[in-house]
Protein backbone atom coordinates (compact mmCIF):
# COMPACT_ATOMS: atom_id res chain seq x y z
CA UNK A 1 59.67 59.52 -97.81
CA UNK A 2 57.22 60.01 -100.51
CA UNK A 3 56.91 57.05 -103.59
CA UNK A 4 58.40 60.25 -105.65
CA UNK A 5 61.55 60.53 -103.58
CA UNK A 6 62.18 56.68 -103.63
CA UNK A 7 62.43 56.90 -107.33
CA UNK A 8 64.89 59.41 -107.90
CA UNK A 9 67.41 57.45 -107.02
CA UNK A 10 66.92 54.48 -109.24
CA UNK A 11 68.95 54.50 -112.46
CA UNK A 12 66.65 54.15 -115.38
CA UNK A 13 67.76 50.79 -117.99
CA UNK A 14 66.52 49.42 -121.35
CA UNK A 15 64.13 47.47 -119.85
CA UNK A 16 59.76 47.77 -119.40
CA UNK A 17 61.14 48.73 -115.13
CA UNK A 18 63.61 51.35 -116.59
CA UNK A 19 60.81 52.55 -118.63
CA UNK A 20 58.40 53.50 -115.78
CA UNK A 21 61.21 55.18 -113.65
CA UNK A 22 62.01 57.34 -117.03
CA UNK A 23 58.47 58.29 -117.23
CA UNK A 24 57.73 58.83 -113.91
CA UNK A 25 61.40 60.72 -113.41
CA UNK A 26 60.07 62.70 -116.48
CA UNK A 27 57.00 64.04 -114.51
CA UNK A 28 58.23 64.79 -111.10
CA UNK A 29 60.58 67.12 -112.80
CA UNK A 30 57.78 68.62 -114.36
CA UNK A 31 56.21 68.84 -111.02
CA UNK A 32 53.04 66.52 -112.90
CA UNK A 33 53.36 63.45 -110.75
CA UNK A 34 50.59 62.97 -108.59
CA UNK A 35 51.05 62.21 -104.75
CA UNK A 36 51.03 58.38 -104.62
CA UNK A 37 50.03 57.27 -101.36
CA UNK A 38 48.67 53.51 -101.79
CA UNK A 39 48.91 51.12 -104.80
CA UNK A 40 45.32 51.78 -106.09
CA UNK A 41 46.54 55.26 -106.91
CA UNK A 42 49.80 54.25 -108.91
CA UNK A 43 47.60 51.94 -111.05
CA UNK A 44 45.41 53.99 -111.94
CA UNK A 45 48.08 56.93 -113.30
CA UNK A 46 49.60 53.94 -114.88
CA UNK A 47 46.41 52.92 -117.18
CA UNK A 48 45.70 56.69 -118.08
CA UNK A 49 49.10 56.64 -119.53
CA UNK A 50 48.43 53.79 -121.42
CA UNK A 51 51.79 52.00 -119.79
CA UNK A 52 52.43 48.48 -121.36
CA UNK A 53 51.20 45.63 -119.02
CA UNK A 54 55.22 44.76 -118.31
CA UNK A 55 55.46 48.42 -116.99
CA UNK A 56 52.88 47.84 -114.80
CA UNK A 57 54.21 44.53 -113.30
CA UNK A 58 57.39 46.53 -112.43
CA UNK A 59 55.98 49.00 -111.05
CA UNK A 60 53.68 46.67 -108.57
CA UNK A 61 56.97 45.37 -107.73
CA UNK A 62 58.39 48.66 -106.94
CA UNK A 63 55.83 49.74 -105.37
CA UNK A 64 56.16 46.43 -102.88
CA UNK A 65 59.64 47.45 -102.68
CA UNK A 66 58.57 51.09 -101.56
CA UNK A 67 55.67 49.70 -98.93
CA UNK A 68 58.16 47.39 -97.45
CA UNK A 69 61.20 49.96 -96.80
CA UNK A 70 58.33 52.42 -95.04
CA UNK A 71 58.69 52.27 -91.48
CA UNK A 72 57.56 54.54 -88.79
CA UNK A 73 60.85 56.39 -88.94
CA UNK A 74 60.97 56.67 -92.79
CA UNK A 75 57.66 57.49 -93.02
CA UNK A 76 57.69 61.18 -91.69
């Protein structure tokens, strides 16, 4: 499963996490979010769109979240 899919699922709230999953919602429907495959890469999207340091701390966390639910079967 890729970082994309894992978001699509999340509901998006009034809050700096609900935020990033809006944005990020916003540009895999446009087809404009990049392939994330490590942490490095989701940073890095995340300061050239100028997110808000709170957006970035959630998405480290969801990121975490994402890392830890890949296992060998999910992964394919």
């Amino acid at each position: 499963m890729s970082f994309a899919n894992f978001l699509l699922p999340l509901h998006v709230t009034k809050s700096p996490r609900g935020d990033f999953i809006a944005d990020a919602k916003m540009l895999i429907s446009c087809g404009r979010f990049p392939v994330v495959t490590n942490w490095s890469e989701l940073y890095l999207l995340m300061r050239t769109r100028n997110a808000c340091p709170e957006a970035i701390a959630e998405a480290r966390k969801l990121w975490r979240t994402y890392s830890k639910s890949m296992t060998p079967e999910t992964a394919q």
